[in-house]
PDB file of N, CA and C in Angstrom:
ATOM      1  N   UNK A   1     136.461 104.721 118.041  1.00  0.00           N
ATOM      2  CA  UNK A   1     135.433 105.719 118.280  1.00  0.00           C
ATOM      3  C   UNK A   1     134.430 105.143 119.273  1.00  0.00           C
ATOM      4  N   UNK A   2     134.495 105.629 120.597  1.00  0.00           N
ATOM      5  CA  UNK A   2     133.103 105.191 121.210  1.00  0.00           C
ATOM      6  C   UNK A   2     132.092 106.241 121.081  1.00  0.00           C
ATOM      7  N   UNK A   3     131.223 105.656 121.587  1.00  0.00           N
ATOM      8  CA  UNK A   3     129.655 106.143 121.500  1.00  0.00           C
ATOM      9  C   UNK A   3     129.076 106.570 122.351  1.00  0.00           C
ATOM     10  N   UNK A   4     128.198 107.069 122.974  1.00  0.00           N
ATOM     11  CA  UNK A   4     127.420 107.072 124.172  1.00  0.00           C
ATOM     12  C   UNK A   4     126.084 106.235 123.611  1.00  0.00           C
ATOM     13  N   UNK A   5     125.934 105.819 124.553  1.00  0.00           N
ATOM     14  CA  UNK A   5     124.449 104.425 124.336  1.00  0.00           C
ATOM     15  C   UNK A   5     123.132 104.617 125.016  1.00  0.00           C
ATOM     16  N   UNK A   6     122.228 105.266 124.902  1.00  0.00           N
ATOM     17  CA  UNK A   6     121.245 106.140 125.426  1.00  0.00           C
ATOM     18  C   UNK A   6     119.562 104.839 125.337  1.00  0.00           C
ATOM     19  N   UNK A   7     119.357 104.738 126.328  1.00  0.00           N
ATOM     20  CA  UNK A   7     117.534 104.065 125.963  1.00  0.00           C
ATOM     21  C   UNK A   7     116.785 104.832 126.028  1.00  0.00           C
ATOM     22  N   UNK A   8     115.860 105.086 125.165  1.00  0.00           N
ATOM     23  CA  UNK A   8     114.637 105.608 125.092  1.00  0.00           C
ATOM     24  C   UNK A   8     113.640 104.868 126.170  1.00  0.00           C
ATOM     25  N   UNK A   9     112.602 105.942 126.846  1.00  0.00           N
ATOM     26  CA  UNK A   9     111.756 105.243 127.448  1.00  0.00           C
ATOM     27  C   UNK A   9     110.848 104.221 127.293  1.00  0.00           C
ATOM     28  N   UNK A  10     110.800 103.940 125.579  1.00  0.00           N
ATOM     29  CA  UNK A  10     109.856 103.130 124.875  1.00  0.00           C
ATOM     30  C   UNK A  10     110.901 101.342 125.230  1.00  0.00           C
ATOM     31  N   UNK A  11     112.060 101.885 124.718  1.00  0.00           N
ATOM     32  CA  UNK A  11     113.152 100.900 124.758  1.00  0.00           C
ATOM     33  C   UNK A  11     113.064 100.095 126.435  1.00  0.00           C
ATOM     34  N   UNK A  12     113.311 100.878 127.367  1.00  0.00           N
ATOM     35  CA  UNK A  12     113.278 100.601 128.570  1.00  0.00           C
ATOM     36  C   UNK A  12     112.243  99.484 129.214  1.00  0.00           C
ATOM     37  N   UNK A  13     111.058 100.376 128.988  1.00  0.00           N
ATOM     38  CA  UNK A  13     109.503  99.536 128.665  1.00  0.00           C
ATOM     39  C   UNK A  13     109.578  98.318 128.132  1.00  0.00           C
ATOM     40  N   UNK A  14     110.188  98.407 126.736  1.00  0.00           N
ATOM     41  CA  UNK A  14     110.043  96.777 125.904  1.00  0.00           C
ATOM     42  C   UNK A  14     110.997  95.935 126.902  1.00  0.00           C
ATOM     43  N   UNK A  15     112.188  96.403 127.440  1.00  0.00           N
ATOM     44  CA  UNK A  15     113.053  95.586 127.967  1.00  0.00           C
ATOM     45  C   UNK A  15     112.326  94.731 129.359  1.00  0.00           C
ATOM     46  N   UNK A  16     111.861  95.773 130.280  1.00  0.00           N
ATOM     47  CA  UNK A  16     111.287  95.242 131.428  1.00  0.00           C
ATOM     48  C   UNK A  16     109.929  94.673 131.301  1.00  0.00           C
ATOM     49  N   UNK A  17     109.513  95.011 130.322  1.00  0.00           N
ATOM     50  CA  UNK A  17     107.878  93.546 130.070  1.00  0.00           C
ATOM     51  C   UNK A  17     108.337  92.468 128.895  1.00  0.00           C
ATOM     52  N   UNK A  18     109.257  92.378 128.751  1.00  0.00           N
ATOM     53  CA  UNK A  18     109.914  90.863 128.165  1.00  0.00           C
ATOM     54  C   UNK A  18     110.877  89.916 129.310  1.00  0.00           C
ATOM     55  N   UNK A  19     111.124  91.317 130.050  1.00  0.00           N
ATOM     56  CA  UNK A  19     112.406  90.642 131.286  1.00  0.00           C
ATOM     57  C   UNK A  19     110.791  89.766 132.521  1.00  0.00           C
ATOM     58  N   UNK A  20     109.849  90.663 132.587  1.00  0.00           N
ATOM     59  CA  UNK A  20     108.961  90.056 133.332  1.00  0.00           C
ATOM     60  C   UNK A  20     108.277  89.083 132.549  1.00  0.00           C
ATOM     61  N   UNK A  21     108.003  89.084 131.535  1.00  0.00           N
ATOM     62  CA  UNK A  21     106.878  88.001 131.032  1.00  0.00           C
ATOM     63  C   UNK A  21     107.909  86.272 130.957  1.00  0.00           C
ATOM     64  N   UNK A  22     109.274  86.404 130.686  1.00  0.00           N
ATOM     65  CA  UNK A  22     110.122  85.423 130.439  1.00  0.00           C
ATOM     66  C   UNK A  22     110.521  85.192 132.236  1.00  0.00           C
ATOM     67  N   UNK A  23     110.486  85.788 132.902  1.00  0.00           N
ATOM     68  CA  UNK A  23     110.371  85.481 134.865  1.00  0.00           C
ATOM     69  C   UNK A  23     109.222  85.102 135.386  1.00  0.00           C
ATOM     70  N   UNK A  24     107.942  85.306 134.317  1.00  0.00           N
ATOM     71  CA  UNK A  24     106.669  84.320 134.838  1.00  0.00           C
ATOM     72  C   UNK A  24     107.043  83.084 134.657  1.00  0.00           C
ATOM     73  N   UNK A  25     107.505  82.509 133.959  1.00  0.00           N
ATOM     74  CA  UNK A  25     108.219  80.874 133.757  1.00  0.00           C
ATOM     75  C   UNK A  25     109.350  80.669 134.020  1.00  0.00           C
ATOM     76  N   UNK A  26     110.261  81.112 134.179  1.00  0.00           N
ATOM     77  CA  UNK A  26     112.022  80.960 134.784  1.00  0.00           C
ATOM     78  C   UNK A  26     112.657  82.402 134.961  1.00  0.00           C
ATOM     79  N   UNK A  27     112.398  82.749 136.226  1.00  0.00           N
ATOM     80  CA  UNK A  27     112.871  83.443 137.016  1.00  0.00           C
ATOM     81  C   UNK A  27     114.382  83.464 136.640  1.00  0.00           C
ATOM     82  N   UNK A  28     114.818  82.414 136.518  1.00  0.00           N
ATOM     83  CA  UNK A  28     116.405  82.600 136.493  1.00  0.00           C
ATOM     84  C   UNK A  28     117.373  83.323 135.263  1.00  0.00           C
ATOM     85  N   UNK A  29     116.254  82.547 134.079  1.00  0.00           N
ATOM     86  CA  UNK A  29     116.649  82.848 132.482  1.00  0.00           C
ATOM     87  C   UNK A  29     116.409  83.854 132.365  1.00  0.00           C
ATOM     88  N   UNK A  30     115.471  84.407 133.218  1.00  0.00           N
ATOM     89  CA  UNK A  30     114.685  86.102 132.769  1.00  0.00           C
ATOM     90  C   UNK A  30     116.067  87.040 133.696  1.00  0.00           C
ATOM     91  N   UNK A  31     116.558  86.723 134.756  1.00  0.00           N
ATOM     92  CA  UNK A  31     117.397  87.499 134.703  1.00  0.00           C
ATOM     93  C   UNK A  31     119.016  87.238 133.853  1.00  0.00           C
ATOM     94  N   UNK A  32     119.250  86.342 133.383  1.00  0.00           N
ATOM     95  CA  UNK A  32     120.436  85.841 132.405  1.00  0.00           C
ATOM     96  C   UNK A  32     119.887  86.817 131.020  1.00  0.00           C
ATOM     97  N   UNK A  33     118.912  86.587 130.957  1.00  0.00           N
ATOM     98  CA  UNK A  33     118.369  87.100 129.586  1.00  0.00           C
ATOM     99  C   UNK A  33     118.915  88.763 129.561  1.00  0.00           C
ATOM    100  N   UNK A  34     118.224  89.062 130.940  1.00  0.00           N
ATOM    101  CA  UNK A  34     118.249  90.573 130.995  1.00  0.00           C
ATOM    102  C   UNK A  34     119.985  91.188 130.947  1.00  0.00           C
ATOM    103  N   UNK A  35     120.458  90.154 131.367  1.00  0.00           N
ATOM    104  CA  UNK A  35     122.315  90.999 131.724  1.00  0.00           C
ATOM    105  C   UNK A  35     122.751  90.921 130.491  1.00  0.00           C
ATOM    106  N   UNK A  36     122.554  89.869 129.415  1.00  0.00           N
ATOM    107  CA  UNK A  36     122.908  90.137 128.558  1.00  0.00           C
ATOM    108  C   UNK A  36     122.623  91.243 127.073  1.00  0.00           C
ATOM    109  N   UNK A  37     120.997  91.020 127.389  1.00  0.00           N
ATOM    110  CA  UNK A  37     120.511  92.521 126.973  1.00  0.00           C
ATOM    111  C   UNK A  37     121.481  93.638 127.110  1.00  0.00           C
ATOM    112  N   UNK A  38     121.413  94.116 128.365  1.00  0.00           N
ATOM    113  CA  UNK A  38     122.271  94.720 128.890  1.00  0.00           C
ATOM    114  C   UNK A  38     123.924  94.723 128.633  1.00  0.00           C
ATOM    115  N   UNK A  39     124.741  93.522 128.215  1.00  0.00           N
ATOM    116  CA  UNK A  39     125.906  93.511 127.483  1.00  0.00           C
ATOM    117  C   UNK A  39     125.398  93.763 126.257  1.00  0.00           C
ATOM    118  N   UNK A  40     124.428  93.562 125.342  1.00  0.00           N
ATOM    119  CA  UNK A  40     124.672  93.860 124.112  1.00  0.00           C
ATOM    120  C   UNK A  40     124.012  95.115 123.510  1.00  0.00           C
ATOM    121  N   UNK A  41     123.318  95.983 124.532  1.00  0.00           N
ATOM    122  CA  UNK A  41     123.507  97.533 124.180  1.00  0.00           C
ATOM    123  C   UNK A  41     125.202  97.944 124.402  1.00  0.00           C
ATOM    124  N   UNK A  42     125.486  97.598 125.637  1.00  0.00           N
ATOM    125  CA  UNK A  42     126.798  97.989 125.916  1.00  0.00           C
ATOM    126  C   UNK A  42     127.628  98.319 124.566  1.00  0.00           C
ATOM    127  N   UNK A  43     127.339  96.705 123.734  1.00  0.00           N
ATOM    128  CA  UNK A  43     128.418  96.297 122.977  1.00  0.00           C
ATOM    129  C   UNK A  43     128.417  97.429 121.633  1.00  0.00           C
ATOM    130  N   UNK A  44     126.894  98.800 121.550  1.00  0.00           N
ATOM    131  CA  UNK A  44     126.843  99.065 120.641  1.00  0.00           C
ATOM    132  C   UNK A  44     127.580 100.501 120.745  1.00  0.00           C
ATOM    133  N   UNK A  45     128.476 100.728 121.783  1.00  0.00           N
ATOM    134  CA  UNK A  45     128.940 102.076 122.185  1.00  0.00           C
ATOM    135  C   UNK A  45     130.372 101.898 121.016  1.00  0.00           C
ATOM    136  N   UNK A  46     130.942 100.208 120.539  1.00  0.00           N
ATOM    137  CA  UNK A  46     132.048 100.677 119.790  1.00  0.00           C
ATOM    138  C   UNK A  46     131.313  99.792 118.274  1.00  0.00           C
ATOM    139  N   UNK A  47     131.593 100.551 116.795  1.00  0.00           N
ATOM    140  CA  UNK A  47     131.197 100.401 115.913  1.00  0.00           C
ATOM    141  C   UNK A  47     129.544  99.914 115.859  1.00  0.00           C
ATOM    142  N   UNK A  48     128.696 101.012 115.911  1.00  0.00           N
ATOM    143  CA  UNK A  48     127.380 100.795 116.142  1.00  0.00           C
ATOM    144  C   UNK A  48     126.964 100.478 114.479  1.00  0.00           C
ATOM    145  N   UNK A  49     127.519 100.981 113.482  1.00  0.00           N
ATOM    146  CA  UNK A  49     127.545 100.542 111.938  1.00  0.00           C
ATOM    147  C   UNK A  49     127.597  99.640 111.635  1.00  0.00           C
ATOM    148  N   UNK A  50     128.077  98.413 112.382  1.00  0.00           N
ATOM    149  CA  UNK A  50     128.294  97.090 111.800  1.00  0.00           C
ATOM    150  C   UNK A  50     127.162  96.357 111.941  1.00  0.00           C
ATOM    151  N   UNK A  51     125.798  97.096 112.660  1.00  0.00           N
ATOM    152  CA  UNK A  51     124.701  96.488 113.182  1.00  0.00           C
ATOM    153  C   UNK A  51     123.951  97.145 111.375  1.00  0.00           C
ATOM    154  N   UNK A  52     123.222  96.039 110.501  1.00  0.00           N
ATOM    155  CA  UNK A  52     122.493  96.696 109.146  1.00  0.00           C
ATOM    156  C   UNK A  52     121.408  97.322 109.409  1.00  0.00           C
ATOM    157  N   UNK A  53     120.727  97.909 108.504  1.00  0.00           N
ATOM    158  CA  UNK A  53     119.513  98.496 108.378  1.00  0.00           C
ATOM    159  C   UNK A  53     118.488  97.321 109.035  1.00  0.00           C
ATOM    160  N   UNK A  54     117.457  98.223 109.461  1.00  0.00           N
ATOM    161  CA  UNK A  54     116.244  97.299 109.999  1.00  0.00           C
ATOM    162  C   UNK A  54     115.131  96.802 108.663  1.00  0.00           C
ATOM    163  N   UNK A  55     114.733  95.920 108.753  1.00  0.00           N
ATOM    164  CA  UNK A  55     113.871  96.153 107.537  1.00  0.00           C
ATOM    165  C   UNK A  55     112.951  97.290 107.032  1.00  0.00           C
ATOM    166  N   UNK A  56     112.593  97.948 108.388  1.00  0.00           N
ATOM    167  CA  UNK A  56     111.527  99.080 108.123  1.00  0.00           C
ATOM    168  C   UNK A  56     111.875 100.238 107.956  1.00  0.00           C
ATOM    169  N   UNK A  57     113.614 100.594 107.705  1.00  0.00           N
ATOM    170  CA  UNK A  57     114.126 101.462 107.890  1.00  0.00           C
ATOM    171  C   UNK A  57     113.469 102.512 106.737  1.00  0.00           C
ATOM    172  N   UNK A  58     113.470 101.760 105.352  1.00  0.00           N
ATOM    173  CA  UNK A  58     113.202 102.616 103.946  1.00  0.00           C
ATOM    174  C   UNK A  58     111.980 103.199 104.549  1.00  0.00           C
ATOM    175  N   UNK A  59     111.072 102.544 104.881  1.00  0.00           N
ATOM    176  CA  UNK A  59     109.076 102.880 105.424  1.00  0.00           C
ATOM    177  C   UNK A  59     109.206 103.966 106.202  1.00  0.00           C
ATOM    178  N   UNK A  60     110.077 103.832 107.322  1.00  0.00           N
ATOM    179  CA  UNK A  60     109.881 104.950 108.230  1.00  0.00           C
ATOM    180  C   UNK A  60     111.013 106.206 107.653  1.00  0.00           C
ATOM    181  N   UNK A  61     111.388 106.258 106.790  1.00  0.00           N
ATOM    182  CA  UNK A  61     112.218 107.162 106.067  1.00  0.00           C
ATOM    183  C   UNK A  61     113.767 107.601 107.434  1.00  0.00           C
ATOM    184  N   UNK A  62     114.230 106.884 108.037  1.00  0.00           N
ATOM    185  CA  UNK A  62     115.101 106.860 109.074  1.00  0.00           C
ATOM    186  C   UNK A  62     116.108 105.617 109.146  1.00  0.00           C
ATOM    187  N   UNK A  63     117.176 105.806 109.331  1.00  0.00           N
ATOM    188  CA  UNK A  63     118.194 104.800 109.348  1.00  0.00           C
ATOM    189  C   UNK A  63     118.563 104.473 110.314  1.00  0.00           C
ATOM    190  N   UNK A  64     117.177 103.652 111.086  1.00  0.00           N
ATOM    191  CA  UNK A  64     117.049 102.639 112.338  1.00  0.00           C
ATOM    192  C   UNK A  64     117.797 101.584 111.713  1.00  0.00           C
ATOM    193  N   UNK A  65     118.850 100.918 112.983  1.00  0.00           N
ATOM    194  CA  UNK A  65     119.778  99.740 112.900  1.00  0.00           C
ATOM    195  C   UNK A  65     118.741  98.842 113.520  1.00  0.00           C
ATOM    196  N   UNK A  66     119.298  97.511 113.707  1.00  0.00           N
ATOM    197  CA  UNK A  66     119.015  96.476 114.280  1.00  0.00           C
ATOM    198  C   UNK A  66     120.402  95.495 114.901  1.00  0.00           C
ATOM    199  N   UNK A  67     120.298  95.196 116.198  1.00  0.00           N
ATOM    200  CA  UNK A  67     121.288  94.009 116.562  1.00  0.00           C
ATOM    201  C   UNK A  67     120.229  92.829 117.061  1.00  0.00           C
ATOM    202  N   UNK A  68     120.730  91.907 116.528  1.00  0.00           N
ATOM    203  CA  UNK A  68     120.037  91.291 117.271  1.00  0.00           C
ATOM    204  C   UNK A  68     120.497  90.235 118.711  1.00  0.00           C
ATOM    205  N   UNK A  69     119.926  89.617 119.529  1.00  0.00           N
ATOM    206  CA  UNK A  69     120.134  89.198 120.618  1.00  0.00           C
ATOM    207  C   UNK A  69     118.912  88.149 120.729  1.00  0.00           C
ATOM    208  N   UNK A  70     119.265  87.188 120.439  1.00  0.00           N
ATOM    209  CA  UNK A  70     118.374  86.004 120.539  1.00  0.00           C
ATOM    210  C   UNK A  70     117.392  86.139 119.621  1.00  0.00           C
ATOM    211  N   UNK A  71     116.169  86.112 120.355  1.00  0.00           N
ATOM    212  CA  UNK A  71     114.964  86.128 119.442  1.00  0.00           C
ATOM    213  C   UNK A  71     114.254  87.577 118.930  1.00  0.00           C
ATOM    214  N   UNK A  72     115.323  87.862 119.623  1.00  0.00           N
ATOM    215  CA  UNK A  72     114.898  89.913 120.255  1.00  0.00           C
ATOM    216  C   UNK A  72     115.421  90.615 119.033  1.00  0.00           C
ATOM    217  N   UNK A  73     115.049  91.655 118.552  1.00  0.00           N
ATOM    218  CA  UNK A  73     115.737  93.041 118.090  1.00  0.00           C
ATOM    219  C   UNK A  73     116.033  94.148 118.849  1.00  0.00           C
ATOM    220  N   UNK A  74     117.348  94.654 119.124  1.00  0.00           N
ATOM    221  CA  UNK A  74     117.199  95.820 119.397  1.00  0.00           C
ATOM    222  C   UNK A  74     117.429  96.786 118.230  1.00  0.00           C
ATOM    223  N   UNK A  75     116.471  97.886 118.317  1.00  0.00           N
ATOM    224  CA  UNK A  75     116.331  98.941 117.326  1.00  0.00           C
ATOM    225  C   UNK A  75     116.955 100.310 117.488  1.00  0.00           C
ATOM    226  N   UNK A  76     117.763 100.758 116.514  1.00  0.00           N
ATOM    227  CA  UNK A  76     118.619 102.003 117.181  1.00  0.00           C
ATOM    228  C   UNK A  76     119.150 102.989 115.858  1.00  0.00           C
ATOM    229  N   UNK A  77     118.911 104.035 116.530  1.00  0.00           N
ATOM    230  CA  UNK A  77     120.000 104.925 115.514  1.00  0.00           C
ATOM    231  C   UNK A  77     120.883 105.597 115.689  1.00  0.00           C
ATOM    232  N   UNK A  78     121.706 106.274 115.280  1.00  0.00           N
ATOM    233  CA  UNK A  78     123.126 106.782 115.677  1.00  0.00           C
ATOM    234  C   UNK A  78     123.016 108.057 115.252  1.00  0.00           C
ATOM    235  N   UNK A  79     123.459 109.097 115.968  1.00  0.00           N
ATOM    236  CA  UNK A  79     123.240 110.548 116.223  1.00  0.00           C
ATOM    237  C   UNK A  79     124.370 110.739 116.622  1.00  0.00           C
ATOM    238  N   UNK A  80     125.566 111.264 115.650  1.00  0.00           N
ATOM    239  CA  UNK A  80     126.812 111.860 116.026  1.00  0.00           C
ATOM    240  C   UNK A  80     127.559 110.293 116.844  1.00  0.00           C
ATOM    241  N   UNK A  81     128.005 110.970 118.009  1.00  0.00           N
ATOM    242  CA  UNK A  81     128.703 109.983 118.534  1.00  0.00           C
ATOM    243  C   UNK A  81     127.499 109.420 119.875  1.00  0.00           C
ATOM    244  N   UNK A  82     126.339 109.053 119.390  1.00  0.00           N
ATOM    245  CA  UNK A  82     124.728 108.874 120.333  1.00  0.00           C
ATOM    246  C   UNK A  82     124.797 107.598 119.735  1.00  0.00           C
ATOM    247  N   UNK A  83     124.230 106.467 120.440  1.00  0.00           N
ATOM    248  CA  UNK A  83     123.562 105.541 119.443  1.00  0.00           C
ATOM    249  C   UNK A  83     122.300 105.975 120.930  1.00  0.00           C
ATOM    250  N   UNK A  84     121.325 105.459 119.976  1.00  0.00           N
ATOM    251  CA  UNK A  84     119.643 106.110 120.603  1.00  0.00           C
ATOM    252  C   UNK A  84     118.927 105.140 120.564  1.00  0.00           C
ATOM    253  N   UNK A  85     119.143 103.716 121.114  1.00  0.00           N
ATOM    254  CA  UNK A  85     118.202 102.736 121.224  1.00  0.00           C
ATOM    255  C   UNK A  85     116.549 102.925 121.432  1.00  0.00           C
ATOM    256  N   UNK A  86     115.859 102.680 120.233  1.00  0.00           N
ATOM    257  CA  UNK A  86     114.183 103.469 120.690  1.00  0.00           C
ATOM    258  C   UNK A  86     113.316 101.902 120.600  1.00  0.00           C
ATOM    259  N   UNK A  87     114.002 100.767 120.366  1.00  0.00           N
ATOM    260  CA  UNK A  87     112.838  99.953 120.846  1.00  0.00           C
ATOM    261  C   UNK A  87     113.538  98.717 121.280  1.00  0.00           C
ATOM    262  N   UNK A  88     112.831  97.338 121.989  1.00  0.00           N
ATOM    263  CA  UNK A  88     113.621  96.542 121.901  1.00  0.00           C
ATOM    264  C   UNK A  88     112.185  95.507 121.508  1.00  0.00           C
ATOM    265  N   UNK A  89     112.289  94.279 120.287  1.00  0.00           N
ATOM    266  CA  UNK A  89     111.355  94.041 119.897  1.00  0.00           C
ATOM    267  C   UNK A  89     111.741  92.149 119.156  1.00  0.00           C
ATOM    268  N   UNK A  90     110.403  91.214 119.319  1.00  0.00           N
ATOM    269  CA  UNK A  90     110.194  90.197 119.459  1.00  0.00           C
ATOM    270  C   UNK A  90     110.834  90.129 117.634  1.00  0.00           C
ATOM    271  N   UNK A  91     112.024  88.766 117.079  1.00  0.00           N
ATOM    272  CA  UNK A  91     111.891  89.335 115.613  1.00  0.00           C
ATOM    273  C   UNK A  91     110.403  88.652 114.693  1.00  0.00           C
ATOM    274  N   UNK A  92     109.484  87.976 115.283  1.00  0.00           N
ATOM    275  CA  UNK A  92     108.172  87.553 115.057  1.00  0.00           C
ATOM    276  C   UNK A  92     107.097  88.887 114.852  1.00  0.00           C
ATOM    277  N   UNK A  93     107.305  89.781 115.654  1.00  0.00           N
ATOM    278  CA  UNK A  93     106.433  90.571 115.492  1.00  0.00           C
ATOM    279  C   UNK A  93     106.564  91.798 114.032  1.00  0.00           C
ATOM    280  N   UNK A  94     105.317  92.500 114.162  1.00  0.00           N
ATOM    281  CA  UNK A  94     105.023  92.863 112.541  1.00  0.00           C
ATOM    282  C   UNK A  94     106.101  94.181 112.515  1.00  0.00           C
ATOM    283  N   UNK A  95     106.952  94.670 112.025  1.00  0.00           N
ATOM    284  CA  UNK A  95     107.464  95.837 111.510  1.00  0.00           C
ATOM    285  C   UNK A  95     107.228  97.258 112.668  1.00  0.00           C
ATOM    286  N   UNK A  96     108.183  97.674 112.860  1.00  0.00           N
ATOM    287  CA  UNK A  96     107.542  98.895 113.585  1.00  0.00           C
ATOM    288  C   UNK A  96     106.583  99.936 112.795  1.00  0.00           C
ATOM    289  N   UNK A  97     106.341 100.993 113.023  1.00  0.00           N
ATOM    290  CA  UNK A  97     105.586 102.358 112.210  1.00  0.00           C
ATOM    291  C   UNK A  97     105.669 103.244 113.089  1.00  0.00           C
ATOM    292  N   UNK A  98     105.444 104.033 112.459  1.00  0.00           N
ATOM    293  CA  UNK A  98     106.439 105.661 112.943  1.00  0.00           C
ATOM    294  C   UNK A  98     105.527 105.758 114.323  1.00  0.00           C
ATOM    295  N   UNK A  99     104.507 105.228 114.548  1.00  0.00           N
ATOM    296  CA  UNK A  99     103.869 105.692 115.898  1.00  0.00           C
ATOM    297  C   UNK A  99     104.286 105.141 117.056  1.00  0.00           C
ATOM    298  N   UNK A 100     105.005 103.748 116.841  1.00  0.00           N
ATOM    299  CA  UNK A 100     105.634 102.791 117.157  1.00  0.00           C
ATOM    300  C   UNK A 100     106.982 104.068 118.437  1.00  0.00           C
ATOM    301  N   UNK A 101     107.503 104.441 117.240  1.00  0.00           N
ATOM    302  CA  UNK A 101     108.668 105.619 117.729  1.00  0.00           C
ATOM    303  C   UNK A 101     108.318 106.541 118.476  1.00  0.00           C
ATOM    304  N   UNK A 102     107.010 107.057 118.290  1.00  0.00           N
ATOM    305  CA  UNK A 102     106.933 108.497 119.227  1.00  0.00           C
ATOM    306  C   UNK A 102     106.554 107.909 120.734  1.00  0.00           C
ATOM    307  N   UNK A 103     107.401 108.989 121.522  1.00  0.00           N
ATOM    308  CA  UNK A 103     107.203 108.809 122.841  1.00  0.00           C
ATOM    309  C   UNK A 103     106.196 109.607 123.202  1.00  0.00           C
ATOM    310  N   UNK A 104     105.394 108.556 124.334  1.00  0.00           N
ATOM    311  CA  UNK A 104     104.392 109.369 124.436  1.00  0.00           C
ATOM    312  C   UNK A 104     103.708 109.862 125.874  1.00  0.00           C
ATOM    313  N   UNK A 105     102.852 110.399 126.222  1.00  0.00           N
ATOM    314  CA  UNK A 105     103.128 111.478 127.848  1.00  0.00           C
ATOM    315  C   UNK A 105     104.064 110.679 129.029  1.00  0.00           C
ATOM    316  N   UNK A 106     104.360 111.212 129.359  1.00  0.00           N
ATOM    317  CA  UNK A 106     105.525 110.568 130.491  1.00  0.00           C
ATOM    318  C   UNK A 106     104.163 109.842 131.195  1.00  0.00           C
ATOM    319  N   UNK A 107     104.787 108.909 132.302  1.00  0.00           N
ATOM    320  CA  UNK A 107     103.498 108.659 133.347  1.00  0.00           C
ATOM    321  C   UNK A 107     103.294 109.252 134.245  1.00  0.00           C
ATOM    322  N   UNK A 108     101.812 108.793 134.912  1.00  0.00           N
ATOM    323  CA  UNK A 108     101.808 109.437 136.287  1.00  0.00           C
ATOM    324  C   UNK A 108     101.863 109.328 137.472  1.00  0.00           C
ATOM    325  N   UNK A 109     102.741 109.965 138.569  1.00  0.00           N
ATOM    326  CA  UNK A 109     103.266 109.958 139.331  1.00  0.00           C
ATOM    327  C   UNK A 109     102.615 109.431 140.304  1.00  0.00           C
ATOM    328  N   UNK A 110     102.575 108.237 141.436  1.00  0.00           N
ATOM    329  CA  UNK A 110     101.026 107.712 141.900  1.00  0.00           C
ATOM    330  C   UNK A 110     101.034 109.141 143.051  1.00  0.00           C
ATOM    331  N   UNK A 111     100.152 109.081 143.517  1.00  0.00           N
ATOM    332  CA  UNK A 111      99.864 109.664 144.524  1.00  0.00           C
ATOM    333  C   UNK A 111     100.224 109.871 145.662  1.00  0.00           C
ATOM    334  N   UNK A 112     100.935 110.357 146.555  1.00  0.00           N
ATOM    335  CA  UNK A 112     101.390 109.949 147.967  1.00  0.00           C
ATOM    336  C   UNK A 112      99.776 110.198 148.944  1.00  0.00           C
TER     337      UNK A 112
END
């Protein structure tokens, strides 16, 4: 069964200010870091189930997964044949909360 593997804009965000903050000190690792990011959403298009519950899953009443990838979480749930990656997150930091999840106004467009 594959999947389709979708990032949320929140997800996207966490990815590219961890890919930049880890390229303020090694440029090189920050992009190694990032491709593999990038292989291991890939990896969640076949058996996205084998990834367990997140800890915060019961709190936020939703059956957010977790894979993890180094020091990182990625956070996700599965919608039919969707997995819906909505965050990607430090495993040091405190628990998500539902506000955590909502996306919020798109940005704005600079100016020409």
């Amino acid at each position: 069964m594959t999947h389709k593997v979708l990032l949320t804009p929140k997800a996207a965000e966490d990815a590219e200010a961890i890919y930049r903050w880890i390229a303020g000190d090694a440029p090189d690792t920050a992009v190694d870091w990032y491709h593999g990011l990038l292989d291991a959403f890939e990896s969640l298009d076949a058996l996205p189930n084998r990834c367990p519950l997140a800890r915060e899953a019961r709190a936020l009443r939703r059956d957010v997964r977790q894979l993890l990838y180094g020091n990182y979480r990625i956070l996700f749930i599965i919608e039919g044949k969707v997995v819906r990656i909505l965050r990607v997150r430090h495993g040091a930091r405190r628990d998500l909360r539902r506000r955590d999840l909502e996306e919020g106004k798109p940005p704005k467009r600079p100016s020409e």
